[in-house]
Every structure is written in structure tokens, then in C-alpha cells.
N, C-alpha and C. Protein backbone atom coordinates (compact mmCIF):
# COMPACT_ATOMS: atom_id res chain seq x y z
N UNK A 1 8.69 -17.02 -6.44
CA UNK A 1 7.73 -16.15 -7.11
C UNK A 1 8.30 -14.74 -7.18
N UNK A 2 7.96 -14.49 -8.51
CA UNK A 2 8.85 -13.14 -8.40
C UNK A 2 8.30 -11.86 -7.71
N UNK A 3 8.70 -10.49 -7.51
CA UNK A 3 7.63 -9.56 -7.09
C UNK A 3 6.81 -8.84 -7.82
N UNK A 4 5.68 -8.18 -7.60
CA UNK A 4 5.06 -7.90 -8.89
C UNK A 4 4.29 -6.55 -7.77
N UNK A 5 3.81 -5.77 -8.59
CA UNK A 5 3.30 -4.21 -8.45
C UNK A 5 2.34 -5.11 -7.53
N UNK A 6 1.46 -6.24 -7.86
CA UNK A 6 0.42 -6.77 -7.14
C UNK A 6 0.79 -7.36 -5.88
N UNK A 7 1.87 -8.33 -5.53
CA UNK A 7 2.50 -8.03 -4.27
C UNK A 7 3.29 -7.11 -3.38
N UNK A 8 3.33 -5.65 -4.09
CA UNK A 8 3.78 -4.70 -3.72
C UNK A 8 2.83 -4.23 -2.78
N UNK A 9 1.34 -3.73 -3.10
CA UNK A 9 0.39 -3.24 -2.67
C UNK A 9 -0.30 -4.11 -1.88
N UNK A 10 -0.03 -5.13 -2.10
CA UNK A 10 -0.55 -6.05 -0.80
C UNK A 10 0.23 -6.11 0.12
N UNK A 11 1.65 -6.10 0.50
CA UNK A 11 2.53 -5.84 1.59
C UNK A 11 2.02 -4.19 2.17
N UNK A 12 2.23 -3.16 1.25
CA UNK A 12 1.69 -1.92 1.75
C UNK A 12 0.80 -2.36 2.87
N UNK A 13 -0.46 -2.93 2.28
CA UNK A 13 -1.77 -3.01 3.22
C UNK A 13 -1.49 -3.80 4.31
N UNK A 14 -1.10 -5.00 4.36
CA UNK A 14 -0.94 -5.50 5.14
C UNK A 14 0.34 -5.65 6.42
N UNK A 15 1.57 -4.10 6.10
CA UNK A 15 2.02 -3.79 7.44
C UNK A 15 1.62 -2.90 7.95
N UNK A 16 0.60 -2.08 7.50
CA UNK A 16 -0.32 -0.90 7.66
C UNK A 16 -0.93 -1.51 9.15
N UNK A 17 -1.01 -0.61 9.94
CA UNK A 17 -1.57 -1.66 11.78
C UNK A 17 -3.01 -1.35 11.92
N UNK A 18 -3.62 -0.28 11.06
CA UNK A 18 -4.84 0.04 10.64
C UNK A 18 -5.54 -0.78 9.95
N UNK A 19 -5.26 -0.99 8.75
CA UNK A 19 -5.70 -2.10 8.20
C UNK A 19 -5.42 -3.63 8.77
N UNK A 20 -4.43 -4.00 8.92
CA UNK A 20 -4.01 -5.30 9.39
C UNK A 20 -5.03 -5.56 10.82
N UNK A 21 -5.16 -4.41 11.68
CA UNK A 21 -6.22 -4.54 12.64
C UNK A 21 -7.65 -5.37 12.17
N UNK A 22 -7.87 -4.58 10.98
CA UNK A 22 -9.63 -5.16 10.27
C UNK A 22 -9.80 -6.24 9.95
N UNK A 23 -8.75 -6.33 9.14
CA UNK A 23 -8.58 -7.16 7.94
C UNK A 23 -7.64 -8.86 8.25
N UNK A 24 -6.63 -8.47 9.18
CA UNK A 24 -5.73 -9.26 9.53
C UNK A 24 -4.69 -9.17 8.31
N UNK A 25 -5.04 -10.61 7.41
CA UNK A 25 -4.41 -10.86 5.96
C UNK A 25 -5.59 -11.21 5.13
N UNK A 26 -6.82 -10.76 5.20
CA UNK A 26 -7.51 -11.27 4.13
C UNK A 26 -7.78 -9.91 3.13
N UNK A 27 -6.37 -9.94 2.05
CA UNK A 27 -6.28 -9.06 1.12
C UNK A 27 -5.76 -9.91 0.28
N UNK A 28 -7.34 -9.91 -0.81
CA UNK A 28 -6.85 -11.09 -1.81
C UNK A 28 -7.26 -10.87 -3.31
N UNK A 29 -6.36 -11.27 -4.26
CA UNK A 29 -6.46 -10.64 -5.58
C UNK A 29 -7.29 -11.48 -6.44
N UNK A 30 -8.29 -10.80 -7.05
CA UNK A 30 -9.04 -11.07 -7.73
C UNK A 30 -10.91 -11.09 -7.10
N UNK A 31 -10.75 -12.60 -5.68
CA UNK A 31 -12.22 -12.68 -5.60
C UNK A 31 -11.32 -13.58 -3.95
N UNK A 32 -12.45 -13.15 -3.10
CA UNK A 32 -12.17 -14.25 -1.65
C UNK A 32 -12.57 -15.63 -1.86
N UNK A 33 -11.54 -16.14 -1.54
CA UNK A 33 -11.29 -17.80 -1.43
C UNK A 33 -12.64 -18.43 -0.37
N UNK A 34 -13.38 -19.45 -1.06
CA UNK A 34 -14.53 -20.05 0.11
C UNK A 34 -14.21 -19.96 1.19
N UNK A 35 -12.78 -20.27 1.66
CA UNK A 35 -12.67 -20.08 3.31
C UNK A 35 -13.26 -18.73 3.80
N UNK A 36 -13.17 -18.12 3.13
CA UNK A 36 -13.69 -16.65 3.70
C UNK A 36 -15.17 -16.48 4.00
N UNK A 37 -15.74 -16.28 5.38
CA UNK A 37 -17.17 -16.01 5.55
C UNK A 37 -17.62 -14.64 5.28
N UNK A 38 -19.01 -14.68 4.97
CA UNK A 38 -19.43 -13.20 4.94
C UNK A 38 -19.44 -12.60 5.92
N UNK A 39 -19.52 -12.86 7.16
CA UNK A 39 -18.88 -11.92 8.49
C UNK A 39 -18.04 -11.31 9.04
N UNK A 40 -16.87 -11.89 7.65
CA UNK A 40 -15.31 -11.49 7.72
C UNK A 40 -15.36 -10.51 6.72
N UNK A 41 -14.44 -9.33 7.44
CA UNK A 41 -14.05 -8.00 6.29
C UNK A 41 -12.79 -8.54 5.51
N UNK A 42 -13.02 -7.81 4.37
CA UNK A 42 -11.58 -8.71 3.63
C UNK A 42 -11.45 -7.35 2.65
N UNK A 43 -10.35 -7.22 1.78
CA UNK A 43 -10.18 -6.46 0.62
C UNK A 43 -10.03 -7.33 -0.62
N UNK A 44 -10.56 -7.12 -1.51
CA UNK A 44 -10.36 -7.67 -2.76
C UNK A 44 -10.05 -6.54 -3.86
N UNK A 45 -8.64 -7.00 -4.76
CA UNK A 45 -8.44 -5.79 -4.98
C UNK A 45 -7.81 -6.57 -7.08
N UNK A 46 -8.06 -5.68 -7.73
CA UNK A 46 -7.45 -6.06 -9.45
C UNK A 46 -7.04 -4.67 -10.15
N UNK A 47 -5.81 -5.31 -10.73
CA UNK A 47 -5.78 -4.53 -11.40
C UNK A 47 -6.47 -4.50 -12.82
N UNK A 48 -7.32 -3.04 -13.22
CA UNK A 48 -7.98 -2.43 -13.95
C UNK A 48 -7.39 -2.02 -15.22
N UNK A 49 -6.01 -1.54 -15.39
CA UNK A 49 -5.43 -1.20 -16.42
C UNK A 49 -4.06 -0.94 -16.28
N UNK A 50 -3.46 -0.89 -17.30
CA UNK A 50 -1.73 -0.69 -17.24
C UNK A 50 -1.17 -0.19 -18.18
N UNK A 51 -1.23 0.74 -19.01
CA UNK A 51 -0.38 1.51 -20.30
C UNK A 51 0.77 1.68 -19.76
N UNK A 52 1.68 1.51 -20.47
CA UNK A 52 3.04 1.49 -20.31
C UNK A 52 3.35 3.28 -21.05
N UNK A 53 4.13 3.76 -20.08
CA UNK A 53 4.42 5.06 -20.70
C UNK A 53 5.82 5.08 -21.57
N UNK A 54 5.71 5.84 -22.54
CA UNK A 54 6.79 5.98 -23.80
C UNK A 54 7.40 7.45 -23.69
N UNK A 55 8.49 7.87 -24.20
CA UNK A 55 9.29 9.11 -24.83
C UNK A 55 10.00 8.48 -26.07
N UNK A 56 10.62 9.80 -26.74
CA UNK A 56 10.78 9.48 -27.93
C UNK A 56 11.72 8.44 -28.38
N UNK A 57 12.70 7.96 -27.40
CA UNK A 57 13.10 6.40 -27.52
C UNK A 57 12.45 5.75 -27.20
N UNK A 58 11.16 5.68 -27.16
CA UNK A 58 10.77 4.32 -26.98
C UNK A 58 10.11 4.33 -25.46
N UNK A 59 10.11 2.79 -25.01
CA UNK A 59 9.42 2.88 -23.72
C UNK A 59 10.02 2.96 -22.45
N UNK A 60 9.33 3.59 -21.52
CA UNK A 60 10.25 4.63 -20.61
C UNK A 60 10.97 3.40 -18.74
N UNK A 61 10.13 2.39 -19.29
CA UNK A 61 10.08 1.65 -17.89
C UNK A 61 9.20 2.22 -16.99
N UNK A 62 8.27 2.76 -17.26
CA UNK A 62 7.37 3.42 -16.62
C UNK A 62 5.66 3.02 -16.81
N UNK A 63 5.09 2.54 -15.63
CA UNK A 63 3.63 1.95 -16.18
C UNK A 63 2.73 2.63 -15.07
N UNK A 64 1.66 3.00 -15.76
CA UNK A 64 0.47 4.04 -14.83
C UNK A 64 -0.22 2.84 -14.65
N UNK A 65 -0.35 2.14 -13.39
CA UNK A 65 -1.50 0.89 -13.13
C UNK A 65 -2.91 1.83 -12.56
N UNK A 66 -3.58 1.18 -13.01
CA UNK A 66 -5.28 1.55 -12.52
C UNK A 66 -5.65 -0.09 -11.69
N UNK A 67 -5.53 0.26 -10.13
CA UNK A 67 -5.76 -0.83 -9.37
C UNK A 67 -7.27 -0.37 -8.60
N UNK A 68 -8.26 -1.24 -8.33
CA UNK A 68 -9.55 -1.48 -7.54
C UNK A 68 -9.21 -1.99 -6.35
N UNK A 69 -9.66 -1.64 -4.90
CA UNK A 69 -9.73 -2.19 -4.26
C UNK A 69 -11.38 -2.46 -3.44
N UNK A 70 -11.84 -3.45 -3.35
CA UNK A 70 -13.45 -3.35 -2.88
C UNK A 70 -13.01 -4.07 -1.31
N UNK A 71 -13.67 -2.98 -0.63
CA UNK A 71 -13.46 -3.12 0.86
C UNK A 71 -14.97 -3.82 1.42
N UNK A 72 -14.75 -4.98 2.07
CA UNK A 72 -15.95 -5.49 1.82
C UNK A 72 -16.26 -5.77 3.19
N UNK A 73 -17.82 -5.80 3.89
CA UNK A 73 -17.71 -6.07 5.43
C UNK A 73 -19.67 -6.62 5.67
N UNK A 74 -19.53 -6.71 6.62
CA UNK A 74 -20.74 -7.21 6.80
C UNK A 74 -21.84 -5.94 6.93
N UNK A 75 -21.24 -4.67 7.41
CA UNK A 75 -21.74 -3.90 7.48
C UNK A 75 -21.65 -2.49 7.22
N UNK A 76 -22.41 -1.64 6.63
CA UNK A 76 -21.79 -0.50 6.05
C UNK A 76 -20.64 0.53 6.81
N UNK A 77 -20.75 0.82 8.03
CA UNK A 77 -19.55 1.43 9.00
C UNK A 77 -18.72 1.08 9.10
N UNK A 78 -18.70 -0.47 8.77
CA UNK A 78 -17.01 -1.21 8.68
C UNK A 78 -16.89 -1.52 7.82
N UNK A 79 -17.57 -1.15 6.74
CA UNK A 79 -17.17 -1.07 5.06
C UNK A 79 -16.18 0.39 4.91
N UNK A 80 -16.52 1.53 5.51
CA UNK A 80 -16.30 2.87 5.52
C UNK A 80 -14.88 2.47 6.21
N UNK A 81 -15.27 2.10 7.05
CA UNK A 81 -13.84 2.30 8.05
C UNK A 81 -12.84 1.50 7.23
N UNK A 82 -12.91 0.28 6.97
CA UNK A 82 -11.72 -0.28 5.67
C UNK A 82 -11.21 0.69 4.85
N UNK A 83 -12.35 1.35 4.27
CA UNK A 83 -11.58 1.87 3.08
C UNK A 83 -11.06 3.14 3.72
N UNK A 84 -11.30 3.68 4.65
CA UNK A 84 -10.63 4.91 5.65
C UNK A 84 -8.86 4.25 5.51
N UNK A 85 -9.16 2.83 5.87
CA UNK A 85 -7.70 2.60 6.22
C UNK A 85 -6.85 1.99 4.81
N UNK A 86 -7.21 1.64 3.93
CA UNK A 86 -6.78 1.69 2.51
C UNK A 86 -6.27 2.98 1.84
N UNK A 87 -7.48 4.15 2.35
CA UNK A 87 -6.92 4.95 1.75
C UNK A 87 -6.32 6.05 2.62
N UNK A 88 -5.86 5.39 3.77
CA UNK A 88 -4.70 5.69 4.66
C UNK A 88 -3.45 5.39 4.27
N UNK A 89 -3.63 4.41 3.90
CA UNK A 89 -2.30 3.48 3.94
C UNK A 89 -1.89 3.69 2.36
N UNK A 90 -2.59 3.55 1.53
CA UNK A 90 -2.08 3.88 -0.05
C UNK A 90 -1.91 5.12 -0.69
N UNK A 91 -2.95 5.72 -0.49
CA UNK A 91 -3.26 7.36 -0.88
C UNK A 91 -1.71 8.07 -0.46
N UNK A 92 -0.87 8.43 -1.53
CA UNK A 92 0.06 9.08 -1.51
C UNK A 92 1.43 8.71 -1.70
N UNK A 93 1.26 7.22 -1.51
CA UNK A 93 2.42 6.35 -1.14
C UNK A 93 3.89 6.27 -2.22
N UNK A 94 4.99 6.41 -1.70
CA UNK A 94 5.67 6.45 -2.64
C UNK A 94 7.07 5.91 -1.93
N UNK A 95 7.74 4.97 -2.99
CA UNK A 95 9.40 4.16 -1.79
C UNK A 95 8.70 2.69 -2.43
N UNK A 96 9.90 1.69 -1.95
CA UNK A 96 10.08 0.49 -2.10
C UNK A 96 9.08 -0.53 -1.47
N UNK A 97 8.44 -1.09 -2.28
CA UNK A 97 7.39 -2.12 -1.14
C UNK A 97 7.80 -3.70 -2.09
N UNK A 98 8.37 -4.54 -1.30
CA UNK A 98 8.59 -5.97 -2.01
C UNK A 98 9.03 -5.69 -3.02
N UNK A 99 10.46 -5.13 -3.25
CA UNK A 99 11.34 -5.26 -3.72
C UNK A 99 11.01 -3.95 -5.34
N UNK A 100 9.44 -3.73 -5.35
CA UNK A 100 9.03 -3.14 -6.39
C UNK A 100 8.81 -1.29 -6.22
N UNK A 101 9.70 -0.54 -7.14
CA UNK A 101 9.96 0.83 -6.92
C UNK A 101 8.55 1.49 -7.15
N UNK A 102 7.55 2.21 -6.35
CA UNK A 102 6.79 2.90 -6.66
C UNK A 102 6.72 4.51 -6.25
N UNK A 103 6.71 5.16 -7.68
CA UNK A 103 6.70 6.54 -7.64
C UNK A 103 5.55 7.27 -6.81
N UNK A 104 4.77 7.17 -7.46
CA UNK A 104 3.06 7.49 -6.95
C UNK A 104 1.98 6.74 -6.88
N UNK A 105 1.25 6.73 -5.33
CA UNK A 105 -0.27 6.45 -5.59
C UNK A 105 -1.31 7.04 -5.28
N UNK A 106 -2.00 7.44 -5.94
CA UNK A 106 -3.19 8.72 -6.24
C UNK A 106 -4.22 8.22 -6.08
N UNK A 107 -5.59 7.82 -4.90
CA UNK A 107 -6.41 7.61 -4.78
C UNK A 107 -7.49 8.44 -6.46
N UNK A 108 -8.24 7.76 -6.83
CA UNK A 108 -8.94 8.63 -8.10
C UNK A 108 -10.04 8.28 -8.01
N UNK A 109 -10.94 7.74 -7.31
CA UNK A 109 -12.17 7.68 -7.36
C UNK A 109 -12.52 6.15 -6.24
N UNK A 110 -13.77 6.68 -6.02
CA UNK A 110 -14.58 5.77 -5.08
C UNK A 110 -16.24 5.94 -4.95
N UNK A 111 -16.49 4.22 -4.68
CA UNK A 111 -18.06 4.11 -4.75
C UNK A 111 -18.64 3.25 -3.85
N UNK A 112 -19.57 3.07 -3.67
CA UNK A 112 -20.01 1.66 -3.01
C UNK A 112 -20.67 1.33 -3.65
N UNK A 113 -20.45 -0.63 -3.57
CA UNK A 113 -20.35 -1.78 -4.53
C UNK A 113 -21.24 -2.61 -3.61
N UNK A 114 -21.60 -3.42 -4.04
CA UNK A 114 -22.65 -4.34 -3.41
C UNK A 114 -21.70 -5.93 -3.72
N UNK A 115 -21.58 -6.57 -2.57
CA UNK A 115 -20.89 -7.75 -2.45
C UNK A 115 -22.18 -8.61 -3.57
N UNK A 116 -21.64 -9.30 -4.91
CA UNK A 116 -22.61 -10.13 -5.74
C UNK A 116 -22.99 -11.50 -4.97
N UNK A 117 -23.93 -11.96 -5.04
CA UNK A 117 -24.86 -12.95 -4.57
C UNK A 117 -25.64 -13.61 -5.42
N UNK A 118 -26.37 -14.63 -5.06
CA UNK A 118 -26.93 -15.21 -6.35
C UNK A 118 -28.11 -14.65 -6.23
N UNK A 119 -28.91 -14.88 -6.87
CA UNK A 119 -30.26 -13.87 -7.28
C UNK A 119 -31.55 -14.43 -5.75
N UNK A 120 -30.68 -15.86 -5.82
CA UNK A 120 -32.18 -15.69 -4.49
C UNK A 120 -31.47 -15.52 -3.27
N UNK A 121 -30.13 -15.00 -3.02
CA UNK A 121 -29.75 -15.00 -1.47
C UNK A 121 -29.71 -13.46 -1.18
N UNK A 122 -29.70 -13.01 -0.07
CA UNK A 122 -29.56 -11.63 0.46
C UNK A 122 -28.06 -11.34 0.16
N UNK A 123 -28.12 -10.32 0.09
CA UNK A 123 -26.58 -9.55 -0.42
C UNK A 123 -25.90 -9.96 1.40
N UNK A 124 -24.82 -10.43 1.05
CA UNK A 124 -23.65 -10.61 1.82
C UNK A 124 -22.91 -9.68 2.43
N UNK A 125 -22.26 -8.94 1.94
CA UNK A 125 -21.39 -7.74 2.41
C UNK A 125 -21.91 -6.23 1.87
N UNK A 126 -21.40 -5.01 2.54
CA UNK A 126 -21.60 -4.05 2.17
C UNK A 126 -20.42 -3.46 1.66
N UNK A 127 -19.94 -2.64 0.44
CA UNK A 127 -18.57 -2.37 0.58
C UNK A 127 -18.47 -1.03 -0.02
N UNK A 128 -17.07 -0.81 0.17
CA UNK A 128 -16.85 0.65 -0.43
C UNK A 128 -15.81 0.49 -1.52
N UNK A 129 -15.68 0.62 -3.23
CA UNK A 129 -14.46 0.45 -3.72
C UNK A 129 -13.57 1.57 -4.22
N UNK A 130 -12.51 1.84 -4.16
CA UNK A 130 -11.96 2.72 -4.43
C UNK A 130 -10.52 2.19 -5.40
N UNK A 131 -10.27 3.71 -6.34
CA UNK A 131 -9.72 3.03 -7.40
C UNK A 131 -8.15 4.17 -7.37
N UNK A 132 -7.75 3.70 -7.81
CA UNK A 132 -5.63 3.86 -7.32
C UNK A 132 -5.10 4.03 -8.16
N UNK A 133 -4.33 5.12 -9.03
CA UNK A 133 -3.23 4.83 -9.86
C UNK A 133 -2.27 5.04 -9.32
N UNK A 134 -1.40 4.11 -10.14
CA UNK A 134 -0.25 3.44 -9.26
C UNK A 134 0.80 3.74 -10.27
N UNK A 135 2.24 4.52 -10.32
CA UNK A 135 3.24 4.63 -10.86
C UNK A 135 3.92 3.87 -10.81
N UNK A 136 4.42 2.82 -11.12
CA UNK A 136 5.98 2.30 -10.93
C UNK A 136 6.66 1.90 -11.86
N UNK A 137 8.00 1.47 -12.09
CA UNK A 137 8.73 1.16 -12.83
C UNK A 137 8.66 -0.58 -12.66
N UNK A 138 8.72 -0.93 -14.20
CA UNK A 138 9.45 -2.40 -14.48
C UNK A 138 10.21 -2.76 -14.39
């Protein structure tokens, strides 16, 4: 499998000893796998957008990613504290992660998200999401 900006940022998080403390390895792209209980904190994280940047030859090898990460927990203080350590561990980041060169990552915004549920069960998790642009080259 090759490396991709999306296994880049998941190695970030997960040699991070802050996060890896919370979380262990449940940093997973897109949506948590059934194995995962709602008692377990996990990150779920997508990327949001990707324009490829250009100069006047053309395109530069250069792509601004807009990545989400929703820090998700059973409870709101260890919803907070995840994303404390996400945006420990990412906020600023710049050097080689899995093989993929990243220039900059710029924390740009954050909210809290409500873990979705079906309409007759109680909400599951509490979370905090916060959103990342991410520099790197192709």
C-alpha cells in the first residue's frame, strides 16, 4: 500500500505518547469500525478538501488538504482532552511522516460535534472536531 497524506497523519497521531495514551490506535478514517464501543475514545478523521496549487507552469506539486478530525469519547472532558492532544501533536507540524513530505499544519477551526445515533437511541459519544490544513507535496 502506498503512502498517502492520510497515512501520514495517522502515524503523526499515533507516535504522539499523548494521544496514543487515549486513544491507543483507534484513529480511523472515515467512520469507527463496529468493533469499536461507545466507551472507547477513538479519532475519526477525512479529508474535507484538496486544491492542488499552480504557478505559471502549471502545477506546482503542491496540495493545501483540508483534513477533520472528530475526537470522540464518552464524555465531554475526555472529548477536550483528545483534541488537546491532536492539536498537540498536529498543530504546527512540519518534516517527513510515512515516507510523505509535509510543509505545514495549521490547526483552522474547531467545534463540538455530537457522535450521530439513530433517532431513538441516546447520543453515544461527546466530541470535539477540529479542522487542519495540511501542506504537502505529491
Amino acid at each position: 500500500m502506498a503512502n498517502t497524506i492520510e497515512t501520514a497523519l495517522r502515524a503523526i497521531l499515533v507516535a504522539d505518547a499523548t494521544t496514543l495514551a487515549l486513544v491507543s490506535n483507534r484513529v480511523y478514517p472515515g467512520y469507527a469500525p463496529a468493533s469499536a464501543t461507545p466507551d472507547e475514545d477513538v479519532i475519526i478523521y477525512q479529508q474535507i478538501s484538496g486544491p492542488r496549487l499552480h504557478d505559471l507552469d502549471g502545477p506546482d506539486g503542491m496540495v493545501t488538504f483540508r483534513f477533520q478530525f472528530d475526537c470522540l469519547s464518552p464524555t465531554m472532558p475526555r472529548a477536550r482532552a483528545l483534541a488537546d492532544a491532536v492539536r498537540g501533536a498536529l498543530d504546527g507540524y512540519a518534516g517527513t511522516s510515512d515516507s510523505v513530505v509535509i510543509g505545514s499544519t495549521i490547526l483552522d477551526d474547531e467545534r463540538d460535534v455530537l457522535d450521530a445515533a439513530a433517532s431513538n437511541e441516546p447520543r453515544r459519544r461527546f466530541g470535539k472536531s477540529l479542522d487542519f490544513m495540511v501542506m504537502a507535496q505529491e
